[in-house]
Protein backbone atom coordinates (compact mmCIF):
# COMPACT_ATOMS: atom_id res chain seq x y z
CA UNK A 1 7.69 6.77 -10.26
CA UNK A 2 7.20 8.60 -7.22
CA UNK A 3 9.69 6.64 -4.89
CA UNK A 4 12.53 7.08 -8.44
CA UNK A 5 13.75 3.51 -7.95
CA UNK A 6 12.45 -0.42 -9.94
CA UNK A 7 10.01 -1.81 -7.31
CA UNK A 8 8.64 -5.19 -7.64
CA UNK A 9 5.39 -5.95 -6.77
CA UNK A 10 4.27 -9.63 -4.73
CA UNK A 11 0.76 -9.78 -6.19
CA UNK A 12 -0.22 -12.86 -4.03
CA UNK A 13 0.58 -10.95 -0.82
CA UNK A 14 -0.20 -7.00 -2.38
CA UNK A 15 3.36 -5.74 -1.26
CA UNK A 16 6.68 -4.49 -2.41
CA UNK A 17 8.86 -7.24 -0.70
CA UNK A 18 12.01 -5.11 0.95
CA UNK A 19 10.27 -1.82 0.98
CA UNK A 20 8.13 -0.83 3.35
CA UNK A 21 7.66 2.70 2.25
CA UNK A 22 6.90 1.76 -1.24
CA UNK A 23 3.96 -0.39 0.37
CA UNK A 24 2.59 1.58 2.36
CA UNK A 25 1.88 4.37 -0.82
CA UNK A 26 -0.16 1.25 -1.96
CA UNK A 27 -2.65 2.24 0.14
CA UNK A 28 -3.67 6.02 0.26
CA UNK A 29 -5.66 7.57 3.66
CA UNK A 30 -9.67 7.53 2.77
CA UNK A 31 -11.80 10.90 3.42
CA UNK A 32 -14.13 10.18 6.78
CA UNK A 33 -17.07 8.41 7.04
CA UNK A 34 -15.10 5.91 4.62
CA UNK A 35 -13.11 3.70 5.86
CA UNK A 36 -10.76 1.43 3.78
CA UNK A 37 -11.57 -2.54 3.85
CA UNK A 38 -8.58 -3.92 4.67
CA UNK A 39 -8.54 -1.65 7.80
CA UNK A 40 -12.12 -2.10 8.63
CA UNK A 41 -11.52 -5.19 10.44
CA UNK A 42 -8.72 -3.54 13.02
């Protein structure tokens, strides 16, 4: 709704194939001391 345009979402791989801004609102900034667990590894 945000982005205004039909996404489609890969849920084996947690993206929206073709559109990297539309993945990247997926994931939304955590407030410090938390970090986010797919980032905790990096």
């Amino acid at each position: 709704m945000q982005l205004g345009r039909p996404l489609k979402y890969d849920p084996l791989k947690k993206i929206i194939p073709g559109d990297e801004e539309a993945t990247r609102l997926l994931q939304r900034p955590y407030r410090k001391p938390w970090v986010h667990p797919a980032l905790s590894h990096i």
